[in-house]
C-alpha atoms as a PDB file:
ATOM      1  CA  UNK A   1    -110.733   6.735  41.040  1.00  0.00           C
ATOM      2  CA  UNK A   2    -113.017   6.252  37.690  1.00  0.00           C
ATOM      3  CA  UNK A   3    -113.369   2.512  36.708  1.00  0.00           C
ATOM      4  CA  UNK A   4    -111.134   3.569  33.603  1.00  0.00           C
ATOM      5  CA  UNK A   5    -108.036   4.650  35.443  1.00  0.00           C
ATOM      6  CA  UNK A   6    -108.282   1.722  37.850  1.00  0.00           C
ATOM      7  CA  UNK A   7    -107.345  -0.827  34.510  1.00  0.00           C
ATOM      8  CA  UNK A   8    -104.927   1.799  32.877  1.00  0.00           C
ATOM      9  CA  UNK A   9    -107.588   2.866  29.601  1.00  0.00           C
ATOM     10  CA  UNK A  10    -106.945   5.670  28.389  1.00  0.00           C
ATOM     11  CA  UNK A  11    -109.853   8.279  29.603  1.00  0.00           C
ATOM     12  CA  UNK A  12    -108.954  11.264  26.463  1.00  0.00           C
ATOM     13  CA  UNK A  13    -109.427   9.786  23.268  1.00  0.00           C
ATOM     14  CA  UNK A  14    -110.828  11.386  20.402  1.00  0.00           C
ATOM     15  CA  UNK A  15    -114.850  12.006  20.195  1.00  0.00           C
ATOM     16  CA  UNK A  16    -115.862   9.162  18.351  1.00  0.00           C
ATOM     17  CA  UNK A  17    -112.993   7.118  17.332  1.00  0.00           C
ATOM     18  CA  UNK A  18    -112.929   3.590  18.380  1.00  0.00           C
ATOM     19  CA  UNK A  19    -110.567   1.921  20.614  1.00  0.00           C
ATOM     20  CA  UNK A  20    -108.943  -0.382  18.480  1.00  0.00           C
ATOM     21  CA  UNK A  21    -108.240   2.543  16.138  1.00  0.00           C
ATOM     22  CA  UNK A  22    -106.282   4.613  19.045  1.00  0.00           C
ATOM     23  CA  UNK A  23    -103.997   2.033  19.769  1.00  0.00           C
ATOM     24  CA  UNK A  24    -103.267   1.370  16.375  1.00  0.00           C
ATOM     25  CA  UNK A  25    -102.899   5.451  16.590  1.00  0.00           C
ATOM     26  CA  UNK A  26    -100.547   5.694  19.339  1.00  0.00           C
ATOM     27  CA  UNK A  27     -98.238   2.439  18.499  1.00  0.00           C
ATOM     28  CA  UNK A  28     -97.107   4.052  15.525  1.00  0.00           C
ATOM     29  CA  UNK A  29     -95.482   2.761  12.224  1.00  0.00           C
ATOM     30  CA  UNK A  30     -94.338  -0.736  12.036  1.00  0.00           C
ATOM     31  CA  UNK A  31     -90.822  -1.796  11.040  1.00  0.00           C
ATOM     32  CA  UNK A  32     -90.291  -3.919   8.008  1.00  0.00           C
ATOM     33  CA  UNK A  33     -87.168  -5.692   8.480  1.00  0.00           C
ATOM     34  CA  UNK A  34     -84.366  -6.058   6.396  1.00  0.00           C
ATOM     35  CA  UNK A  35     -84.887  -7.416   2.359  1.00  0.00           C
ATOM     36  CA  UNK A  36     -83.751 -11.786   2.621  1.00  0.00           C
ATOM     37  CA  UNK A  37     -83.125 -11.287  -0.800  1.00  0.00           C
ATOM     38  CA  UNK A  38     -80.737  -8.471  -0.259  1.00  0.00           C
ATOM     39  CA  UNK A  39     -78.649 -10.675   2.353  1.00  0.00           C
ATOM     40  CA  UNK A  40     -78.935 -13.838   0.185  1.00  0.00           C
ATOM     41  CA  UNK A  41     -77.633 -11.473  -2.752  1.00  0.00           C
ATOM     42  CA  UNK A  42     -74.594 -10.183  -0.566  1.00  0.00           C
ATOM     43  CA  UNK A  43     -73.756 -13.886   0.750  1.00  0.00           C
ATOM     44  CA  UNK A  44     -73.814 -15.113  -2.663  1.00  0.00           C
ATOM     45  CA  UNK A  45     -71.454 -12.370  -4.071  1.00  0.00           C
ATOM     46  CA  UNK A  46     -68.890 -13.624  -0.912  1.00  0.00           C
ATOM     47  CA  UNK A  47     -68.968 -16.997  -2.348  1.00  0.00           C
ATOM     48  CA  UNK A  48     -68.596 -15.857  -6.033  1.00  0.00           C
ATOM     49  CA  UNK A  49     -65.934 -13.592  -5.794  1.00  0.00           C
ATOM     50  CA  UNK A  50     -63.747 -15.717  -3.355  1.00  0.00           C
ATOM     51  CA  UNK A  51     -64.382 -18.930  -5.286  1.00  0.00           C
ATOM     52  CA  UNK A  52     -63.937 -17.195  -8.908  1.00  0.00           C
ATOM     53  CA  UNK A  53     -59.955 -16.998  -8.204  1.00  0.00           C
ATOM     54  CA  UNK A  54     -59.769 -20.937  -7.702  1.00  0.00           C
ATOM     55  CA  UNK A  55     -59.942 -22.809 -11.497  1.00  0.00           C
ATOM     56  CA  UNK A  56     -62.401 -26.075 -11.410  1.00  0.00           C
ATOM     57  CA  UNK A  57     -64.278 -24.622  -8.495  1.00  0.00           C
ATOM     58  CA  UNK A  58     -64.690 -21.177 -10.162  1.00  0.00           C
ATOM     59  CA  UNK A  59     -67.324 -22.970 -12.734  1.00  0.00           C
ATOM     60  CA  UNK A  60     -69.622 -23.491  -9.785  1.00  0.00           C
ATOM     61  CA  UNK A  61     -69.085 -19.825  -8.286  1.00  0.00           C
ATOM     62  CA  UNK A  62     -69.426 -18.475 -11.468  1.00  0.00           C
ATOM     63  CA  UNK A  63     -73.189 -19.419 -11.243  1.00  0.00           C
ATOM     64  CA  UNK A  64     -73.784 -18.255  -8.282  1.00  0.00           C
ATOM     65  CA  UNK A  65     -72.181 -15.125  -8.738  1.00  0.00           C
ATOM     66  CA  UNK A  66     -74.598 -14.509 -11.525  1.00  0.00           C
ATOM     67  CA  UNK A  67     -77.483 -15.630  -8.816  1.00  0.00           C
ATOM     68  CA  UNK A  68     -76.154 -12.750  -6.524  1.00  0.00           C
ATOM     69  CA  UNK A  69     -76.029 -10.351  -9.198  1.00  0.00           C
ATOM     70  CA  UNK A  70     -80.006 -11.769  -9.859  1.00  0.00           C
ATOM     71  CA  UNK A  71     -81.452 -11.715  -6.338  1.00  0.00           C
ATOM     72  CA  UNK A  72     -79.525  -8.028  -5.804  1.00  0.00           C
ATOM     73  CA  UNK A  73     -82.196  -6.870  -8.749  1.00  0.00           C
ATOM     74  CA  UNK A  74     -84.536  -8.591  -7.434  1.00  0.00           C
ATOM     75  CA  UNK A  75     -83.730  -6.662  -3.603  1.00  0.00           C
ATOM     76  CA  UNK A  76     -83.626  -3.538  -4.986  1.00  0.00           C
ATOM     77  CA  UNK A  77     -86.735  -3.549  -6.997  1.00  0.00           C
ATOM     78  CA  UNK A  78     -88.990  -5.066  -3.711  1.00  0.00           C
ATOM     79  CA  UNK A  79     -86.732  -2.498  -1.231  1.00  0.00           C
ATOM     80  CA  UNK A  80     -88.496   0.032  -3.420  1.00  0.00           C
ATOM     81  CA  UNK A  81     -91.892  -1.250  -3.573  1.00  0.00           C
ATOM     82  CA  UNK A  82     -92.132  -2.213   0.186  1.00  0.00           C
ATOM     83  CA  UNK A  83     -89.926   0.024   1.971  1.00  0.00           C
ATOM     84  CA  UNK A  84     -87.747  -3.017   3.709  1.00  0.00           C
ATOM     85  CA  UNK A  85     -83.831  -2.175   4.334  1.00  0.00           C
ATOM     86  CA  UNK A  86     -81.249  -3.728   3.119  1.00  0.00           C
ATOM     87  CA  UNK A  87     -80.722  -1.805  -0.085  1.00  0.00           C
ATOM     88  CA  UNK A  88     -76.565  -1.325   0.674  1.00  0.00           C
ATOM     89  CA  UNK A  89     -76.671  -5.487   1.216  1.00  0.00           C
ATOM     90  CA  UNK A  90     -78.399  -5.282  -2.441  1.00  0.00           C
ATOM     91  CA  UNK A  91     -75.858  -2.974  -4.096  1.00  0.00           C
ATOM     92  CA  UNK A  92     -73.241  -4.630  -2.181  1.00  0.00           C
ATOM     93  CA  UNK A  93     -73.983  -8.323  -3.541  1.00  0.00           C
ATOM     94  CA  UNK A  94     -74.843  -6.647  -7.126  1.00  0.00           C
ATOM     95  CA  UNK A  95     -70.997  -4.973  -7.019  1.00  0.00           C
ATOM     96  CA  UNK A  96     -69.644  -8.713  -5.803  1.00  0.00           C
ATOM     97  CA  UNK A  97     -71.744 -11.068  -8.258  1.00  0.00           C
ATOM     98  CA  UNK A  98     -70.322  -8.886 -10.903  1.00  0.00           C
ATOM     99  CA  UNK A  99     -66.541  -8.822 -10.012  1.00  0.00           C
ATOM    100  CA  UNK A 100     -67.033 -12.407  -9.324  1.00  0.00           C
ATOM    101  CA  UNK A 101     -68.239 -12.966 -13.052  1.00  0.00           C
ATOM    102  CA  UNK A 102     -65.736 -11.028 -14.792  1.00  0.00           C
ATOM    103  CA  UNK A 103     -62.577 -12.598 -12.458  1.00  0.00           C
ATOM    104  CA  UNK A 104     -63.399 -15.805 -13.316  1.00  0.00           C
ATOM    105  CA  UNK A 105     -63.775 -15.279 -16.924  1.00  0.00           C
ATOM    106  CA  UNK A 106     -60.070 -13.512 -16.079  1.00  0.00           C
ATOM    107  CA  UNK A 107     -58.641 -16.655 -14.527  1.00  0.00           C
ATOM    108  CA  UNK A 108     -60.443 -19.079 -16.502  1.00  0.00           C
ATOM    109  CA  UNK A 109     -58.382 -17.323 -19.902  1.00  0.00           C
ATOM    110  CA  UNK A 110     -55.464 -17.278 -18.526  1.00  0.00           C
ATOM    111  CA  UNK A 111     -55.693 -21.416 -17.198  1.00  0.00           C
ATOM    112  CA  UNK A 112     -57.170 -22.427 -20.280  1.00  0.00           C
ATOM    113  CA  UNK A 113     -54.020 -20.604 -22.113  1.00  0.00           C
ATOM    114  CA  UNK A 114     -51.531 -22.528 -19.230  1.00  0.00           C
ATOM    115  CA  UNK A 115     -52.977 -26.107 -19.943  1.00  0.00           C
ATOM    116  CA  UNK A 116     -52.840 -25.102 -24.147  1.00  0.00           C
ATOM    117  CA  UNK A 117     -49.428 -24.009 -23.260  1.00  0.00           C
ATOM    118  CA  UNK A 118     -48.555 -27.150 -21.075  1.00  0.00           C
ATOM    119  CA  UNK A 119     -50.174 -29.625 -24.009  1.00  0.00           C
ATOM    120  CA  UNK A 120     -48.091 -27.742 -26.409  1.00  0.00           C
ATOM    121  CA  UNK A 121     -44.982 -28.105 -25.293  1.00  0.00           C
ATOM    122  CA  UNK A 122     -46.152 -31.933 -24.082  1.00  0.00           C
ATOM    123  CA  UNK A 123     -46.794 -32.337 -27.852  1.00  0.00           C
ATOM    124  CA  UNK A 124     -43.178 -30.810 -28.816  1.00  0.00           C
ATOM    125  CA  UNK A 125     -41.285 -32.756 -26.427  1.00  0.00           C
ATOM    126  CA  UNK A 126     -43.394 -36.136 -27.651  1.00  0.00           C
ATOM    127  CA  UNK A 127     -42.844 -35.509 -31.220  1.00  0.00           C
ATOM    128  CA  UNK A 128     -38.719 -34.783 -30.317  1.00  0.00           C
ATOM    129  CA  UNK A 129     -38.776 -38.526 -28.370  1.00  0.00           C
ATOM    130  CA  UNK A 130     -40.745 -39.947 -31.151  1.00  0.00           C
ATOM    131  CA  UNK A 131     -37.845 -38.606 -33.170  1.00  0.00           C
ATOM    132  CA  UNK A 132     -35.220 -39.666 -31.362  1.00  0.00           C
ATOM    133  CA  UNK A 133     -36.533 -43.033 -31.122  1.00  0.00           C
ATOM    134  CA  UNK A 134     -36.719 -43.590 -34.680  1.00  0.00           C
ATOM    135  CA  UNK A 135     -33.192 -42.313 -34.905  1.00  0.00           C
ATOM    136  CA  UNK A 136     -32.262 -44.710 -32.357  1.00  0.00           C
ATOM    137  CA  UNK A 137     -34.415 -47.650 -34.276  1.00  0.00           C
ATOM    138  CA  UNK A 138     -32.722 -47.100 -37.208  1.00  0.00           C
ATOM    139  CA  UNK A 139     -29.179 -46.833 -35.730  1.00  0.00           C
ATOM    140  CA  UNK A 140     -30.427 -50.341 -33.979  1.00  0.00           C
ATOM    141  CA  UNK A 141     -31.966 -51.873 -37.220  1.00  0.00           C
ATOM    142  CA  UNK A 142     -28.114 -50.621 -39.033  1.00  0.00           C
ATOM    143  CA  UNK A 143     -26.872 -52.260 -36.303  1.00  0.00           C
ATOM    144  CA  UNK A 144     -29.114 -55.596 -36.490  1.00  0.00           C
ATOM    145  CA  UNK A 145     -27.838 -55.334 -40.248  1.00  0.00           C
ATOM    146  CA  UNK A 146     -24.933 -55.782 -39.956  1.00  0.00           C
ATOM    147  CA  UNK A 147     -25.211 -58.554 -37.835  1.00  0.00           C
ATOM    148  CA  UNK A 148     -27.998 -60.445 -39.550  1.00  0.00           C
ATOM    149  CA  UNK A 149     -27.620 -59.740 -43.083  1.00  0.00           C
ATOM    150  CA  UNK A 150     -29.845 -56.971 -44.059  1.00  0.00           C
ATOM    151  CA  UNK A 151     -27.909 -54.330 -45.099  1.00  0.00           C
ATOM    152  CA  UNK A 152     -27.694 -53.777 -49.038  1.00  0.00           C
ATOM    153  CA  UNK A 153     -25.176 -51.890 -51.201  1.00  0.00           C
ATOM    154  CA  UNK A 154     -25.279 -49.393 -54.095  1.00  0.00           C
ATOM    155  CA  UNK A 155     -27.328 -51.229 -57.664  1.00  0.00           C
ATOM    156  CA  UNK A 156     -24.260 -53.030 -60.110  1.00  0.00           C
ATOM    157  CA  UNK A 157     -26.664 -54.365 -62.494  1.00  0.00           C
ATOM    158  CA  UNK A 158     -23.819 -56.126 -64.620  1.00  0.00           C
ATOM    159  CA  UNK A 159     -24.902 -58.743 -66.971  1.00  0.00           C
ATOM    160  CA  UNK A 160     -21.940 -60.928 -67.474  1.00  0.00           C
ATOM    161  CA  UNK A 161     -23.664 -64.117 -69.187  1.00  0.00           C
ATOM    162  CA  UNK A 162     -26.171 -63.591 -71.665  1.00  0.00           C
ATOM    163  CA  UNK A 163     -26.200 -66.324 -74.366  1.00  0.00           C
ATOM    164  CA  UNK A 164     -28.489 -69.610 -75.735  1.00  0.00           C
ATOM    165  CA  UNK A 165     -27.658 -71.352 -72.314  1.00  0.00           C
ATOM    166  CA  UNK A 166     -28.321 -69.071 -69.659  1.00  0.00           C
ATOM    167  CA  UNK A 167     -28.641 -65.047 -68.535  1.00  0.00           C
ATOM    168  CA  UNK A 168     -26.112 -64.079 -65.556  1.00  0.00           C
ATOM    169  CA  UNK A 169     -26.813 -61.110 -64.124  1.00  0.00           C
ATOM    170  CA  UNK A 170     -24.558 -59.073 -60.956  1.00  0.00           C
ATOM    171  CA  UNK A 171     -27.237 -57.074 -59.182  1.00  0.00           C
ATOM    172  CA  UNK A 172     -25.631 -55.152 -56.109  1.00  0.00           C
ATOM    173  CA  UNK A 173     -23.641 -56.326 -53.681  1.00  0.00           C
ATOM    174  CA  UNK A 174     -24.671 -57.137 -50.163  1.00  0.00           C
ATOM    175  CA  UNK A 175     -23.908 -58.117 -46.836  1.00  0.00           C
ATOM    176  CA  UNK A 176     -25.044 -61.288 -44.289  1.00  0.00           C
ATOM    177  CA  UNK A 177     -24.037 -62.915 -41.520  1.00  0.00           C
ATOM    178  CA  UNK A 178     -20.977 -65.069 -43.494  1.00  0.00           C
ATOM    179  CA  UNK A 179     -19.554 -61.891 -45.170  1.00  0.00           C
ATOM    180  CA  UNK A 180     -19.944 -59.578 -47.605  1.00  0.00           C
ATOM    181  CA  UNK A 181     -21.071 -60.883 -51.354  1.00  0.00           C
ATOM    182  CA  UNK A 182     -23.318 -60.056 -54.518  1.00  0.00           C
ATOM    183  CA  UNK A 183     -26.798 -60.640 -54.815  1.00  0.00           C
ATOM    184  CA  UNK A 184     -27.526 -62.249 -58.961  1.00  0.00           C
ATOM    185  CA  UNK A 185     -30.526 -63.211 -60.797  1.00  0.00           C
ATOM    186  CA  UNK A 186     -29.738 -66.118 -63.076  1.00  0.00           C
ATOM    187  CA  UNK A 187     -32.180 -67.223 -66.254  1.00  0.00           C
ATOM    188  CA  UNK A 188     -31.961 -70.700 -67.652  1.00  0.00           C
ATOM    189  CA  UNK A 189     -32.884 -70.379 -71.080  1.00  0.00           C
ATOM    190  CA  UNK A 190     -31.789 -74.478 -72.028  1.00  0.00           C
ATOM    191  CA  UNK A 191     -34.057 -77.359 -71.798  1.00  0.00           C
ATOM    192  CA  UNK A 192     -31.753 -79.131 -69.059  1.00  0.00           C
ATOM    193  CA  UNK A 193     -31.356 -78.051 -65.407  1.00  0.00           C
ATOM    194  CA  UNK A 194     -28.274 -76.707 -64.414  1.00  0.00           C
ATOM    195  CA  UNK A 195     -26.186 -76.658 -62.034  1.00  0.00           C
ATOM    196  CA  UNK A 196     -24.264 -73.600 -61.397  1.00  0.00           C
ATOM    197  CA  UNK A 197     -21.403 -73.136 -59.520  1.00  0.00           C
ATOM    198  CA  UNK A 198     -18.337 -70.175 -58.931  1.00  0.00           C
ATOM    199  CA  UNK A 199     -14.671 -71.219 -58.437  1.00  0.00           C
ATOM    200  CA  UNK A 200     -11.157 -69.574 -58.071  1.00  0.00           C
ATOM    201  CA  UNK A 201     -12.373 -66.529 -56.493  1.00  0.00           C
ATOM    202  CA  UNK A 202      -9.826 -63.539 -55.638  1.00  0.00           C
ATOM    203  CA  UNK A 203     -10.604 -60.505 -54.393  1.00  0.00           C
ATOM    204  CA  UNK A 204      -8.052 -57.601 -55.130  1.00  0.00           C
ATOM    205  CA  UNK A 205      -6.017 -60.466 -56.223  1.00  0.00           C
ATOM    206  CA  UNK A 206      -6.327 -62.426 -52.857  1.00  0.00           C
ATOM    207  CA  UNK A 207      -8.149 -65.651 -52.846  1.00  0.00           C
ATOM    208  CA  UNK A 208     -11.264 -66.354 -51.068  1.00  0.00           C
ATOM    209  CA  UNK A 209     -13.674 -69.014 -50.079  1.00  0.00           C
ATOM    210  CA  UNK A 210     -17.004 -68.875 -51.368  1.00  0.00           C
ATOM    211  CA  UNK A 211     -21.018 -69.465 -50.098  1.00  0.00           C
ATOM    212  CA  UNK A 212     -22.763 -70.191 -53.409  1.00  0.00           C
ATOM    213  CA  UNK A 213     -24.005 -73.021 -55.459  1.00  0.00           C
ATOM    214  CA  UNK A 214     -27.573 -73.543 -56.907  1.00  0.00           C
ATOM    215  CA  UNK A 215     -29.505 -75.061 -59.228  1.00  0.00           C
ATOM    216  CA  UNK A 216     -31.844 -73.715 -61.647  1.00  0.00           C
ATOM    217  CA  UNK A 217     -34.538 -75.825 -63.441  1.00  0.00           C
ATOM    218  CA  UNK A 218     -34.982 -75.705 -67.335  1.00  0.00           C
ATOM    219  CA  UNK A 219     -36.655 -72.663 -68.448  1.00  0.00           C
ATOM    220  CA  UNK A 220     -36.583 -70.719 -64.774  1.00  0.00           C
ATOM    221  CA  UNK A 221     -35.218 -68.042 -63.214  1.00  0.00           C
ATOM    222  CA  UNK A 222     -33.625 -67.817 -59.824  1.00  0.00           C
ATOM    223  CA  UNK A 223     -32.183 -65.034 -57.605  1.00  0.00           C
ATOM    224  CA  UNK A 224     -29.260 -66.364 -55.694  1.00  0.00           C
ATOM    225  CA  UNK A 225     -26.491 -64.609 -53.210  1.00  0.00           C
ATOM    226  CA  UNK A 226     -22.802 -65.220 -53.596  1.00  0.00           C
ATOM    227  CA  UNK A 227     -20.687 -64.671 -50.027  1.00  0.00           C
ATOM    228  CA  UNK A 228     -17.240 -64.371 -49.857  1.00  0.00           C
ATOM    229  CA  UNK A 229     -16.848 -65.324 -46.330  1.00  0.00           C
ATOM    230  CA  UNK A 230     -13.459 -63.502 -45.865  1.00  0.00           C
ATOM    231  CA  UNK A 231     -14.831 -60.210 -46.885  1.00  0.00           C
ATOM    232  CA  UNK A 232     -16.493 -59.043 -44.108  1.00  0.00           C
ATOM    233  CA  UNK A 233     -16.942 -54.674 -46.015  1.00  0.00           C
ATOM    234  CA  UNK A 234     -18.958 -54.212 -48.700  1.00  0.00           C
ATOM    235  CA  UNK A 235     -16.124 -51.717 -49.278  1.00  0.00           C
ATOM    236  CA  UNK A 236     -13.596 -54.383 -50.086  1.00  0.00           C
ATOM    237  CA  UNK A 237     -15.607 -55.969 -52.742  1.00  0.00           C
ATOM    238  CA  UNK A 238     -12.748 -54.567 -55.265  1.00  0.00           C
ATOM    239  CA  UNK A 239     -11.578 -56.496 -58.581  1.00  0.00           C
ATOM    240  CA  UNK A 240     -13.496 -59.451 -58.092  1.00  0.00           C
ATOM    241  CA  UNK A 241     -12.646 -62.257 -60.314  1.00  0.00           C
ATOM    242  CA  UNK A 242     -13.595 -66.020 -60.452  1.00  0.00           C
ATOM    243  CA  UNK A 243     -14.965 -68.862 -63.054  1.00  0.00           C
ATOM    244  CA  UNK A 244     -18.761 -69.763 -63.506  1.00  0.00           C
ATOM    245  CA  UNK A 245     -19.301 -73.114 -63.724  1.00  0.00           C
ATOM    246  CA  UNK A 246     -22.434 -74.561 -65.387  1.00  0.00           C
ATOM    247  CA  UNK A 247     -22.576 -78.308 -65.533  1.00  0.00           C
ATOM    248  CA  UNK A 248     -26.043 -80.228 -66.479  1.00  0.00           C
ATOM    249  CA  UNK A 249     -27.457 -81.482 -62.938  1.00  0.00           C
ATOM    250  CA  UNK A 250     -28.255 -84.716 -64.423  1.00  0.00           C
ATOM    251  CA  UNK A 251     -25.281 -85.943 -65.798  1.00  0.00           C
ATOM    252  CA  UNK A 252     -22.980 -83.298 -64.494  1.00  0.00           C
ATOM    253  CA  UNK A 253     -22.007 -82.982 -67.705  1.00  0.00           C
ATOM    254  CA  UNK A 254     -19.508 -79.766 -67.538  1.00  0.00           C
ATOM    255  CA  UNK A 255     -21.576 -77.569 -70.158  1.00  0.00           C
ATOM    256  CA  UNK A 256     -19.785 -73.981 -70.040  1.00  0.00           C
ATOM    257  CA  UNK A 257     -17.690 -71.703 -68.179  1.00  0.00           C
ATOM    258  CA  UNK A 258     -17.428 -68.006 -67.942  1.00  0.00           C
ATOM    259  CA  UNK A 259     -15.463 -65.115 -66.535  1.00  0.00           C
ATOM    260  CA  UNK A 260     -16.638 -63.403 -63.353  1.00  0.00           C
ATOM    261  CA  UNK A 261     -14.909 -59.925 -62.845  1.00  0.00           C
ATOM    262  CA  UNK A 262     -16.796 -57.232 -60.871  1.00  0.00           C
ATOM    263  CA  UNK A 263     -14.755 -54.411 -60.106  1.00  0.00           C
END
């Protein structure tokens, strides 16, 4: 048996060619693989498309759904150039990527119009309790009114003294705590201070006690409320009558007296 045959060479190669070059010869072409691009593209496009339904998490999908659609390009122009597989992986993660992109710009209109929706209803239903409170407060501050004396009637603005000693002037009428009354501004036009009083008071010809009494200094004025403490409406402040009474504070000295009558 030649030396050849004994270690398995080959005896019938080509005149000429060298060894090396026959084995490259007889192996054949080499397999490329398939394109990491191509499966990075396809994985990618998995991610993006399943993530892109999911609002929040679809921001971060949407970027990599836009990588998958990248690295597909990227695939398909190297699958070309080298002759790797992998080109349906490319397409396939190019086709994903894209429906990825476009569903989350789908689902990211219609949350963004839910939560607009949700804020603008939250907004309605604020401004309708904001409402209702300041109903409420002002039913409450009526309320506190006419329990602490704030509440105010229609303007009178009778002047029922107006002379060289003194300007008497019936404003509106009003409401406290005590009862129902009249709030007056009085002007002391006389050197002396007086002192200024209101007796016999009737109210629709029924007599009543009175809250008032004040003194006003020479040359001042002075805004002063008169309560009839059994009056307890504004609405029954009808045909009020009584006497004003202005003594000088010093000497009580009884200077005047005039008519009150409010109807």
């Amino acid at each position: 048996m030649p030396a050849g045959d004994h270690f398995g060479t080959p005896q019938n190669f080509p005149e000429g060619m060298p060894n090396n070059q026959y084995q490259s010869y007889n192996r054949g072409p080499q397999k490329q693989g398939v394109s990491g691009y191509a499966i990075t593209s396809l994985v990618l496009g998995i991610i993006g498309l399943l993530g892109s339904i999911i609002p929040i998490l679809n921001n971060v999908t949407f970027v990599l759904a836009g990588f998958a659609v990248i690295f597909a390009i990227i695939a398909l122009v190297l699958i070309k150039k080298s002759g790797k597989s992998g080109k349906g992986l490319a397409i396939s993660g190019l086709v994903l990527g894209v429906l990825g992109i476009i569903l989350t710009l789908v689902v990211q209109a219609f949350f963004v119009a839910a939560i607009d929706q949700i804020l603008e209803e939250s907004a309605t239903e604020t401004n309708n309790l904001e409402e209702s409170a300041l109903v409420a407060n002002g039913e409450n501050s009526d309320a506190s009114a006419d329990a602490q004396g704030s509440e105010e009637g229609e303007p009178i603005g009778v002047t029922l003294v107006d002379d060289e000693l003194m300007t008497f002037t019936v404003n509106k009428k009003t409401k406290d705590l005590f009862g129902a009354g009249y709030e007056v501004s009085i002007q002391n036009k006389s050197d002396k201070d007086l002192l200024i009083g209101l007796n016999n008071v009737s109210v629709n010809g029924t007599m009543q006690d009175v809250l008032f009494g004040t003194t006003v200094t020479a040359g001042k004025n002075a805004n002063e409320t008169i309560t009839i403490m059994g009056i307890k409406d504004m609405n029954e402040l009808v045909n009020t009558e009584a006497t004003i009474s202005v003594s000088d504070e010093n000497t009580f000295e009884r200077l005047a007296e005039y008519p009150f009558n409010v109807d």
